[in-house]
Protein backbone atom coordinates (compact mmCIF):
# COMPACT_ATOMS: atom_id res chain seq x y z
CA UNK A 1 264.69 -30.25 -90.50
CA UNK A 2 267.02 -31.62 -93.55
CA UNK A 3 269.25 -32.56 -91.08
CA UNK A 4 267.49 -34.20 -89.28
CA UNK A 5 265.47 -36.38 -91.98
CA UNK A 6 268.74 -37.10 -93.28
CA UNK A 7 270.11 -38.76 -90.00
CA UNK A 8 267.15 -40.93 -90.06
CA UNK A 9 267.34 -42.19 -93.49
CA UNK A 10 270.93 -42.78 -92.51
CA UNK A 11 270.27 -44.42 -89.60
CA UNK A 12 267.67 -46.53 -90.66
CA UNK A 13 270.10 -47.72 -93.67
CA UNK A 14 272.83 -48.04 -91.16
CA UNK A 15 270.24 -50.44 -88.79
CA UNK A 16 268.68 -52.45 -92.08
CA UNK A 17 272.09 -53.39 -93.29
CA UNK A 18 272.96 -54.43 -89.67
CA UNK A 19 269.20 -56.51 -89.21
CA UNK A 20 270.00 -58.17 -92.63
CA UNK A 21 273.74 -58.90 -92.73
CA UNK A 22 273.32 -62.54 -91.17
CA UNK A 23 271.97 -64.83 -93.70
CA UNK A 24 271.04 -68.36 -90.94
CA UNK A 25 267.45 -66.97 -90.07
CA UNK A 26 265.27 -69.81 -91.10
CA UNK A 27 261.44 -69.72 -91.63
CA UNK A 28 259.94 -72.29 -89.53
CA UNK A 29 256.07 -73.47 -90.24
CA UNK A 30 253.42 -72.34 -87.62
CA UNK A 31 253.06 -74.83 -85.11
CA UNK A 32 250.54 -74.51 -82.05
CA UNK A 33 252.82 -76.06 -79.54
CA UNK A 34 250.48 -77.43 -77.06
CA UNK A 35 252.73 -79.56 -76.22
CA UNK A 36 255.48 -77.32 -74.49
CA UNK A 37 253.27 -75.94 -72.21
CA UNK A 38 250.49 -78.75 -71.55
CA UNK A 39 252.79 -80.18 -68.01
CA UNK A 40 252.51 -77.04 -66.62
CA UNK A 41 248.72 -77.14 -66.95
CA UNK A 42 248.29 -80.42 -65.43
CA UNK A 43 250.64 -80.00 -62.89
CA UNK A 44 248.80 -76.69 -61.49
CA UNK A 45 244.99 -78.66 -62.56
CA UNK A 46 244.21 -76.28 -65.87
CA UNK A 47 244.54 -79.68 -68.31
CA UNK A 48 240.40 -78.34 -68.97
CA UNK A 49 242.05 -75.65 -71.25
CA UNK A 50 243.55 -77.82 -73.41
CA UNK A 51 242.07 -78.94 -77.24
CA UNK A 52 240.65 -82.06 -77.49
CA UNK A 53 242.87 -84.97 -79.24
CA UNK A 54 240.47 -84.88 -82.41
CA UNK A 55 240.61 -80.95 -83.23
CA UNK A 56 244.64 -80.67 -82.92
CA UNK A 57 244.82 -80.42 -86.67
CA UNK A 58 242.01 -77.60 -86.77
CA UNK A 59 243.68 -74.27 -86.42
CA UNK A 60 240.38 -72.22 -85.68
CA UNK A 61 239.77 -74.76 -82.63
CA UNK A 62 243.66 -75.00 -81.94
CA UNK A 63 243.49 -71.21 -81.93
CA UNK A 64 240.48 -70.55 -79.87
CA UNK A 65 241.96 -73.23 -77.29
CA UNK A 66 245.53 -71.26 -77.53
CA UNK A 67 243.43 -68.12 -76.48
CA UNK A 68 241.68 -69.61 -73.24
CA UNK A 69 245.46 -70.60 -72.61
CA UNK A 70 246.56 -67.13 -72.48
CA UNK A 71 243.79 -65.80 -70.60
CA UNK A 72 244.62 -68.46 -67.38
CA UNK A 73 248.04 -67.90 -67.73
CA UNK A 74 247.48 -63.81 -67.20
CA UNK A 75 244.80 -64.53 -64.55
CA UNK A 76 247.08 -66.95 -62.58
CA UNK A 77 250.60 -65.56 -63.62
CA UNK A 78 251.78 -65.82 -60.23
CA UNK A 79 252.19 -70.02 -60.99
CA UNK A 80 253.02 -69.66 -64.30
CA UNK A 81 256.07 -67.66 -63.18
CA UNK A 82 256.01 -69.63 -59.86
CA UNK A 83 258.59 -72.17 -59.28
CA UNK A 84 259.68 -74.79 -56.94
CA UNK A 85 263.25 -73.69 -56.01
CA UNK A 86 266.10 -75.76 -57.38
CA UNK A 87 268.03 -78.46 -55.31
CA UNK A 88 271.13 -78.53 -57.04
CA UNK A 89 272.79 -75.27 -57.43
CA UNK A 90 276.91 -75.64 -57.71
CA UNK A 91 279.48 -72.82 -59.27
CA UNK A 92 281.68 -75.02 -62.15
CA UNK A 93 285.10 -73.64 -63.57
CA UNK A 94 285.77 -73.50 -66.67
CA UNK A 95 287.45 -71.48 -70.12
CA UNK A 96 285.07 -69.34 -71.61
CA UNK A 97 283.99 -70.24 -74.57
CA UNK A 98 281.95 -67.45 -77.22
CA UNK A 99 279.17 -69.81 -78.71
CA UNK A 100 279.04 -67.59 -81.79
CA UNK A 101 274.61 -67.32 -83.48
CA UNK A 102 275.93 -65.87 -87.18
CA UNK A 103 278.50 -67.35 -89.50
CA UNK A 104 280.77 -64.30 -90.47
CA UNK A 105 284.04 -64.58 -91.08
CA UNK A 106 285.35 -62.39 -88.79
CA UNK A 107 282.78 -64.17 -85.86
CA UNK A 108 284.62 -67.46 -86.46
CA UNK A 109 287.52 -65.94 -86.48
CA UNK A 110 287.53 -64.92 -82.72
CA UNK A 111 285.79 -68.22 -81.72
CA UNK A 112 289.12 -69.79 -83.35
CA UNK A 113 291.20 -67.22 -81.36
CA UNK A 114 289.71 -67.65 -78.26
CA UNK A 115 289.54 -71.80 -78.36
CA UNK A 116 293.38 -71.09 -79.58
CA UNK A 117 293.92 -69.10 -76.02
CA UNK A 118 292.26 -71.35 -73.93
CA UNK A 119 293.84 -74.52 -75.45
CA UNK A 120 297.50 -72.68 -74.81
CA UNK A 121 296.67 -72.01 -71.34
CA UNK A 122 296.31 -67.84 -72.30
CA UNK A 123 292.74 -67.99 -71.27
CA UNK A 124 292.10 -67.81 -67.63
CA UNK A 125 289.15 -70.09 -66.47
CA UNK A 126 286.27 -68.21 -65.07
CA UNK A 127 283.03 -69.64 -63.17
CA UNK A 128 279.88 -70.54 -63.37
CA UNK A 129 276.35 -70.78 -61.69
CA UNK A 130 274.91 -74.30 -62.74
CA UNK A 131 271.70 -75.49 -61.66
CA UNK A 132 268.45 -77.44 -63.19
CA UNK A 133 266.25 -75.16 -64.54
CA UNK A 134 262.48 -76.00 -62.67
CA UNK A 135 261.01 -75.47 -66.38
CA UNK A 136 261.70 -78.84 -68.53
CA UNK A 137 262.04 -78.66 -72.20
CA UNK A 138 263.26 -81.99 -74.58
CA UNK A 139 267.08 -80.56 -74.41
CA UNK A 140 269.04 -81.15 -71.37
CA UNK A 141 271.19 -79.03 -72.33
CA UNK A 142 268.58 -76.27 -72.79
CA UNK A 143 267.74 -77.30 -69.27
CA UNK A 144 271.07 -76.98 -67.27
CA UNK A 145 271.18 -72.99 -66.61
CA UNK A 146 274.62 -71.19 -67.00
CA UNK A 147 275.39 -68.11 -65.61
CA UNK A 148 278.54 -66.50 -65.49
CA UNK A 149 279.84 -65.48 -61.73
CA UNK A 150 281.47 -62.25 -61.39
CA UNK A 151 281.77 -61.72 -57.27
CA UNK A 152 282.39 -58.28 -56.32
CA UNK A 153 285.35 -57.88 -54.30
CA UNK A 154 284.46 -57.59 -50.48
CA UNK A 155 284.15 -54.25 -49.07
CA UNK A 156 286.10 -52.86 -46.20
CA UNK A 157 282.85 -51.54 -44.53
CA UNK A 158 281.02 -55.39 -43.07
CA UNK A 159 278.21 -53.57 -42.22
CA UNK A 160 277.64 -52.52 -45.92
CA UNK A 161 274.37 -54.65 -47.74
CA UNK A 162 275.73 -57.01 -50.26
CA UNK A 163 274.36 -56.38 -53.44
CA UNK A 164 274.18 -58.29 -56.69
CA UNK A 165 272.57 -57.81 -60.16
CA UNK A 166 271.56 -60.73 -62.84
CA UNK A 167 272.33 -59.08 -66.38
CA UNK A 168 270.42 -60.58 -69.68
CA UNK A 169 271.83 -59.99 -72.81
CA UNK A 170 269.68 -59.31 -76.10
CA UNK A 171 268.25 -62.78 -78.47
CA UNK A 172 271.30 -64.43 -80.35
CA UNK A 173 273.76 -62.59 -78.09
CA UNK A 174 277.31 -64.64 -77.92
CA UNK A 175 278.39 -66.00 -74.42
CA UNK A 176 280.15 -62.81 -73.99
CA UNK A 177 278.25 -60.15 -74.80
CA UNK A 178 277.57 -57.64 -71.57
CA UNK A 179 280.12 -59.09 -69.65
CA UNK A 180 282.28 -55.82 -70.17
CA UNK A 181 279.49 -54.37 -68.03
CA UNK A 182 279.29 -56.99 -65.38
CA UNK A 183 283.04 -55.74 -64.98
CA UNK A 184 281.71 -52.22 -64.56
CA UNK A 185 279.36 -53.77 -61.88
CA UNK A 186 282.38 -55.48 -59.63
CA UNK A 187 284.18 -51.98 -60.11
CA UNK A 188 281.27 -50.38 -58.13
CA UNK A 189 280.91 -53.12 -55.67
CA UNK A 190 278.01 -55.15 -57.15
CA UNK A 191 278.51 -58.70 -57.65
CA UNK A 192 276.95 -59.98 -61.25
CA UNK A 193 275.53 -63.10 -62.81
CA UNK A 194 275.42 -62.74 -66.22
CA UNK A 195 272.40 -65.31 -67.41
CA UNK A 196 272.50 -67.25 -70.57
CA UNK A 197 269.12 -67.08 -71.73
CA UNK A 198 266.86 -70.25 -72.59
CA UNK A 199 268.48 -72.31 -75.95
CA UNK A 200 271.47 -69.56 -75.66
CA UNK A 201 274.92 -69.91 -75.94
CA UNK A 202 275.73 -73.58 -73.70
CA UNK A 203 272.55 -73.90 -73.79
CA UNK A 204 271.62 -74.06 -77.49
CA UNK A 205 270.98 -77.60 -78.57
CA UNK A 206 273.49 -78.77 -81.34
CA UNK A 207 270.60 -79.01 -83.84
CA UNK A 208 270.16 -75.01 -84.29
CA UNK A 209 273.04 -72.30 -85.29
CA UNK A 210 270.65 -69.64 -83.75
CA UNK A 211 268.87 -69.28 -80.60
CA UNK A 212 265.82 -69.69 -82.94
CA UNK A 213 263.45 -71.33 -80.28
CA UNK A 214 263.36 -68.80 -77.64
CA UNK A 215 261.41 -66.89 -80.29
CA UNK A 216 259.29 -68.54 -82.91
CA UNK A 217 256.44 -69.32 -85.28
CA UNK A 218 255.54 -72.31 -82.56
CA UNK A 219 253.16 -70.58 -80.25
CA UNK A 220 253.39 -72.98 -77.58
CA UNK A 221 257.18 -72.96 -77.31
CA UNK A 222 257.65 -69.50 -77.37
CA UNK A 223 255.41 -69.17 -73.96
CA UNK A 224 257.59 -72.03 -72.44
CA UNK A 225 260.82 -70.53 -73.04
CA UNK A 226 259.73 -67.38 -71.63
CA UNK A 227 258.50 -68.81 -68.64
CA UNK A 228 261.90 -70.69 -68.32
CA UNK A 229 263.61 -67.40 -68.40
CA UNK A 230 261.36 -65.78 -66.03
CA UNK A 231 262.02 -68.49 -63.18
CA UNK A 232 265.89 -68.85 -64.07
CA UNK A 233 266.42 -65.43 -63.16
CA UNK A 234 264.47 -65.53 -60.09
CA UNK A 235 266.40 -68.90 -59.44
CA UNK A 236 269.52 -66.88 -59.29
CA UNK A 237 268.09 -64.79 -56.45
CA UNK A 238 267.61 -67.49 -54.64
CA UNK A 239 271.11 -68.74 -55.26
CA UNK A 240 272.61 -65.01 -54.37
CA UNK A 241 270.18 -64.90 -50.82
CA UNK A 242 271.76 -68.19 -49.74
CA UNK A 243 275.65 -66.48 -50.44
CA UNK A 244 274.03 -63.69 -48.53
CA UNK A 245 273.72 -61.06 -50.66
CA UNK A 246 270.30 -58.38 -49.56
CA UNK A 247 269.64 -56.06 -52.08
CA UNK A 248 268.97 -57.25 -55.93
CA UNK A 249 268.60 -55.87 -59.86
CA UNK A 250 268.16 -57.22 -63.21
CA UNK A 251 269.04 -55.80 -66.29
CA UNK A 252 267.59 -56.88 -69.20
CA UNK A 253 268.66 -55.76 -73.02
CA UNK A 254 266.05 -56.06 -75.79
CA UNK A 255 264.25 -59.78 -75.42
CA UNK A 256 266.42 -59.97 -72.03
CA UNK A 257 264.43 -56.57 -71.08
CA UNK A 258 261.19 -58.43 -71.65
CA UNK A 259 261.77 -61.42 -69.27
CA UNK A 260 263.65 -58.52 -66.78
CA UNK A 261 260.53 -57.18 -66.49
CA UNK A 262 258.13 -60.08 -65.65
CA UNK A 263 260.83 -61.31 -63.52
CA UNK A 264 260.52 -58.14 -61.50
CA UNK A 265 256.57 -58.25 -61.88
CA UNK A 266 256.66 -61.40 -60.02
CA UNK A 267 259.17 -61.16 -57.59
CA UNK A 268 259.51 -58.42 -55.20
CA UNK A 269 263.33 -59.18 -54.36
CA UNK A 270 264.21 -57.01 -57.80
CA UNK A 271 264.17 -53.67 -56.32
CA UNK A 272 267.24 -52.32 -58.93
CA UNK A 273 265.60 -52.48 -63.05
CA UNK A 274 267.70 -51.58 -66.20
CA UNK A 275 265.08 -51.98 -68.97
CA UNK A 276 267.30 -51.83 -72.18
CA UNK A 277 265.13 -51.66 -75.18
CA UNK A 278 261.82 -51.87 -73.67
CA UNK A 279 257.92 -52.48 -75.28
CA UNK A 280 254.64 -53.70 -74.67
CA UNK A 281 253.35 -56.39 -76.40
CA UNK A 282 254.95 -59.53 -77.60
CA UNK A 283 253.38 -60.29 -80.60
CA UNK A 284 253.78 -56.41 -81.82
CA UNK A 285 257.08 -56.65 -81.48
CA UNK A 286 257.44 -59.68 -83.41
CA UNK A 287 255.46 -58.79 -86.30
CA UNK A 288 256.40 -55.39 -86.67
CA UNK A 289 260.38 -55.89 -85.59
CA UNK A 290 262.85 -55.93 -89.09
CA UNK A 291 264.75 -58.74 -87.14
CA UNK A 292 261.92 -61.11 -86.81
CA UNK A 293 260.87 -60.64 -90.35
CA UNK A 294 261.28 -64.18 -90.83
CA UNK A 295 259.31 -65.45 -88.26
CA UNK A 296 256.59 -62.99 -89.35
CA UNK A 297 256.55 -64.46 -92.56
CA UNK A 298 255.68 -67.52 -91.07
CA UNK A 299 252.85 -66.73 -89.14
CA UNK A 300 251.19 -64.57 -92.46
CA UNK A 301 251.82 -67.70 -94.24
CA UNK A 302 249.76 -69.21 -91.48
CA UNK A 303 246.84 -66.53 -91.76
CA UNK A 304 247.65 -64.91 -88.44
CA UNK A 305 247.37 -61.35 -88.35
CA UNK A 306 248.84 -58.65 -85.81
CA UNK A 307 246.34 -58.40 -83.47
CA UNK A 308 245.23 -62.30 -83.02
CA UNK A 309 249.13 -62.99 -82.98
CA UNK A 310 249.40 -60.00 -80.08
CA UNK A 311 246.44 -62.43 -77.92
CA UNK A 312 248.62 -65.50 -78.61
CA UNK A 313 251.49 -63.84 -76.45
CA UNK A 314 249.73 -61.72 -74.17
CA UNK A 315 250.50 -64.10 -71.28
CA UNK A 316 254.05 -63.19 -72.17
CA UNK A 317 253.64 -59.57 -72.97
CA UNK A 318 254.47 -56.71 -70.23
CA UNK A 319 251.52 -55.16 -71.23
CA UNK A 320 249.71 -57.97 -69.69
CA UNK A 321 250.98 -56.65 -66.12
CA UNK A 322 251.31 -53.36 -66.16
CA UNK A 323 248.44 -52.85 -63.49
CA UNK A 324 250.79 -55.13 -61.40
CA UNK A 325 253.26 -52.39 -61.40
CA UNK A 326 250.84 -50.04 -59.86
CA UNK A 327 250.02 -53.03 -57.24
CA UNK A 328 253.77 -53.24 -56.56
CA UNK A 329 254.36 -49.89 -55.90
CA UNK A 330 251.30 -49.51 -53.39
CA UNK A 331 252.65 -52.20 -51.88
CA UNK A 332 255.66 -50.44 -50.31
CA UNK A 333 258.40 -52.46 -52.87
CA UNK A 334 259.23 -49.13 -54.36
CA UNK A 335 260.96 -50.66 -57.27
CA UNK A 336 263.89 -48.63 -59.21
CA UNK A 337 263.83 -48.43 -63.08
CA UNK A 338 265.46 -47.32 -66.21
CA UNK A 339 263.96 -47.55 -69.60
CA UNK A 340 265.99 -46.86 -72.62
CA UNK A 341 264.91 -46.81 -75.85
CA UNK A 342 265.86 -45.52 -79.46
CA UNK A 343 264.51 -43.18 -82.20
CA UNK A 344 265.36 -45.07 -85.26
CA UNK A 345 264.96 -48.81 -83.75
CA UNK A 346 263.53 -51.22 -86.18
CA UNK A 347 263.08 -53.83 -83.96
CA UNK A 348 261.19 -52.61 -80.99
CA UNK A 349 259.30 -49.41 -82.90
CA UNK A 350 259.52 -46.40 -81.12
CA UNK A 351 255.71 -46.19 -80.64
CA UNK A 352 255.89 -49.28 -78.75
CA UNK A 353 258.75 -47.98 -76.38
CA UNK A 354 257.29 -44.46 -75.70
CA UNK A 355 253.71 -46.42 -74.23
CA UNK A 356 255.92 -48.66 -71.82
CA UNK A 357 257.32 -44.70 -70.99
CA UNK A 358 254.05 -43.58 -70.47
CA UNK A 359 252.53 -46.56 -68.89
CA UNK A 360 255.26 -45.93 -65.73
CA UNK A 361 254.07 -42.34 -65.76
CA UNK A 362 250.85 -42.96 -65.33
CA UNK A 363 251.82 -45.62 -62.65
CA UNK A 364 253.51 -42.62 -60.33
CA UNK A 365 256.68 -45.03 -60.49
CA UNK A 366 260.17 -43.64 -60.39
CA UNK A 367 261.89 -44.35 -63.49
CA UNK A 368 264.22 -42.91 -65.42
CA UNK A 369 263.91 -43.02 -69.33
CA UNK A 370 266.66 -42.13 -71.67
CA UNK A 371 266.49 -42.08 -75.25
CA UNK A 372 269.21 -42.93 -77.33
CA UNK A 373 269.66 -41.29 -80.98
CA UNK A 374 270.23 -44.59 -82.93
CA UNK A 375 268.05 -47.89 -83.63
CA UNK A 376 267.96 -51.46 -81.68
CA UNK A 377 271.43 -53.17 -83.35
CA UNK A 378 273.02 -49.66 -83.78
CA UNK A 379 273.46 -49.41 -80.09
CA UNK A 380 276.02 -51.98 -80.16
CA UNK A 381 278.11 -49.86 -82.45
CA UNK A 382 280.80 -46.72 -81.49
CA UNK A 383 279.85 -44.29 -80.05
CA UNK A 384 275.99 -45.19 -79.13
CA UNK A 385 277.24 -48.68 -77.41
CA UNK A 386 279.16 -45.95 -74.70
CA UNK A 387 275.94 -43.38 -74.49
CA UNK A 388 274.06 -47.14 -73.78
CA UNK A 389 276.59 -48.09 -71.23
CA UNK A 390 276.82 -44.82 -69.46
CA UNK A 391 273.04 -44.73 -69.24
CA UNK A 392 272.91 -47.98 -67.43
CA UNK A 393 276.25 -47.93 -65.59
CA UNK A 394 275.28 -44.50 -63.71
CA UNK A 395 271.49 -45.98 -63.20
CA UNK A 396 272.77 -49.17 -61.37
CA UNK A 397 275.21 -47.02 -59.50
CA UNK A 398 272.81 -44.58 -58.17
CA UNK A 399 269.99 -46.92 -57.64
CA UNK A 400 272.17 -48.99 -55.32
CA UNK A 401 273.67 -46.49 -53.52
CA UNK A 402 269.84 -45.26 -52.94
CA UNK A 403 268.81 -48.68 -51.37
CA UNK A 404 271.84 -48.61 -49.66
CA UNK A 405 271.35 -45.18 -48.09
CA UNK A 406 267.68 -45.35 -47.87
CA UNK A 407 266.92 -48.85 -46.28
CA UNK A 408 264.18 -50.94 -47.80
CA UNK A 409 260.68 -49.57 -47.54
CA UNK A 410 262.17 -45.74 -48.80
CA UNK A 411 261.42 -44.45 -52.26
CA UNK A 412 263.90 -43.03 -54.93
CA UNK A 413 264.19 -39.39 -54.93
CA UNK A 414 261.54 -37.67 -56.48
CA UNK A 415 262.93 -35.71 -58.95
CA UNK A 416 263.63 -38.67 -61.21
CA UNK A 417 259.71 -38.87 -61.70
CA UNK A 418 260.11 -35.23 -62.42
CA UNK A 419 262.45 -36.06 -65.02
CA UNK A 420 260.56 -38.63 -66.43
CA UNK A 421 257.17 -36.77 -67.05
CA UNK A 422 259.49 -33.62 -68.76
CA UNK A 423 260.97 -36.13 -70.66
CA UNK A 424 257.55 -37.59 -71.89
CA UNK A 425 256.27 -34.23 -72.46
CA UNK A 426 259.30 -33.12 -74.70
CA UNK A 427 258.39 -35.80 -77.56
């Protein structure tokens, strides 16, 4: 038992100094947002949910209105993550560039050395998936989506089902974190697009040194962004159908894990799920995470507390759907998934992670969780970043070869939900 309460209070030093090392985090005021997400309401005829002109400045009314907004959006989810499929879909070549969120020396250092490689010709160009994003924000930039093409070599068996998997990285991840593991991907014969989030990487407007508005104190924003990821990724599916590819997956790490999983909610074609860091609610995670202290401070500021913040994101909030998963499995999709989560995370509280574990047991879904003995930023470091990549490497792996072998209306085996209810019962 000393042991063991001394890892923790090492770990959870080792995961504050990591949460509090970059020093660009900025507090931004509350702000109700209407604004973001008011076309989307007239477009689909739900303009009656909006506040009235006069009581914008009221933030009881603005609140109360924000509320009936979240309530529609959960009730008719299927058009808030519905889409009209994009027109203009072209692959663009180009030198990879790292788009670096934090201002460390040694992060500016290999942005220098990579723009140094690529402007001597030692960089080889790689490509791209471009295409307008059907949710518009004010930044075109934010607006054009990128994702990074890595085709799987062609197998010598034709008859073999093309398969393909869209990989999210974590908030504030550089343009080249997880592409290591889209590597891993060709290696087994699964093609990859690795997604830049909403205001990530290319896509972060020139005004902001973080990806700051993919999660913030504005209300309104934060939904739209979330949406926009949702219907990018389910975009790409669309884009990987037409090169002909059958069977698909999404993997999702921390906030990526979040839109994975509506993504999936809403769209049956993601039969493969890598949940890396997964929770419930939103707003729980943003108020109780050590990296969104900032934004937290905001909202209290504001007067917001947990649980009316949690109903101002519960249209974004897997919680929300969870009795979708149940809908999705008696429909005969028979989705795949992994959840991993940590012991000593920080940001997405244990608690949090073990309900999202329990909430697929309940479901009867097969799912695999593994739990990882560090916290949320730790698992980037040696040796947890391997444990992490071996968990989801071997899940992808095996999950493909199981749609492969077992054709599309067959289940997983059912010893993983074996596994999953010991594991459950064990903690």
């Amino acid at each position: 038992m000393m042991l063991k309460n001394w890892y923790a209070r090492w770990m959870y030093a080792w995961e504050t100094r990591l949460t509090t090392r970059d020093e660009n985090r900025v507090v931004r005021p509350l702000e109700w947002g209407f604004e973001w997400i008011e076309p989307f309401l007239k477009a689909h005829g739900f303009d009656h949910a909006l506040p009235a002109r006069d009581t914008l400045q009221n933030d009881a009314a603005s609140e109360v209105a924000m509320l009936r907004i979240n309530e529609l959006l959960i009730r008719h989810s299927d058009q808030f993550f519905g889409y009209e499929k994009p027109t203009d879909f072209r692959l663009e070549e180009r030198h990879p560039e790292l788009f670096p969120t934090n201002v460390r020396p040694e992060t500016l250092a290999q942005d220098a050395e990579i723009k140094r490689q690529a402007a001597e010709g030692l960089l080889h160009p790689a490509q791209f998936l471009r295409f307008t994003s059907p949710e518009r924000t004010p930044f075109p930039e934010n607006d054009l989506v990128n994702a990074r093409w890595y085709p799987a070599p062609a197998h010598k068996d034709p008859e073999r089902p093309r398969q393909a998997i869209i990989v999210l990285p974590q908030w504030n991840a550089d343009a080249f974190s997880h592409n290591a593991l889209c590597a891993i991907f060709n290696r087994m014969g699964i093609s990859a697009l690795r997604l830049s989030k909403p205001y990530h990487d290319i896509r972060r407007p020139a005004e902001l040194e973080r990806s700051d508005y993919a999660v913030s104190a504005n209300i309104g924003r934060t939904l739209s962004a979330c949406r926009q990821a949702v219907v990018d990724i389910r975009c790409c599916v669309d884009w990987l159908e037409e090169q002909g590819y059958e069977h698909f997956g999404v993997l999702g790490t921390s906030l990526g894990s979040c839109y994975a999983f509506l993504a999936s909610v809403h769209d049956p074609r993601l039969r493969v799920n890598a949940f890396n860091h997964a929770s419930t609610s939103f707003g729980d995670v943003v108020w109780d995470g050590q990296s969104t202290r900032h934004i937290r401070q905001a909202l209290e500021q504001a007067g917001l507390t947990q649980e009316r913040l949690r109903a101002l994101w519960a249209s974004i909030s897997p919680v929300s759907y969870f009795d979708r998963i149940m809908t999705a499995k008696a429909g005969g999709q028979h989705k795949r998934a992994l959840l991993v989560y940590a012991d000593y995370d920080l940001t997405f509280p244990r608690e949090y992670s073990l309900q999202v574990v329990e909430a697929f047991r309940h479901a009867g879904l097969n799912f695999e969780p593994r739990v990882l003995p560090c916290g949320h930023y730790t698992t980037g470091e040696t040796p947890f970043k391997y444990i992490d990549g071996w968990y989801m490497g071997s899940f992808v792996y095996r999950a493909f070869k199981a749609l492969r072998a077992e054709g599309p209306s067959l289940a997983m085996e059912e010893p993983t939900q074996q596994a999953a209810e010991e594991e459950v019962g064990t903690r």
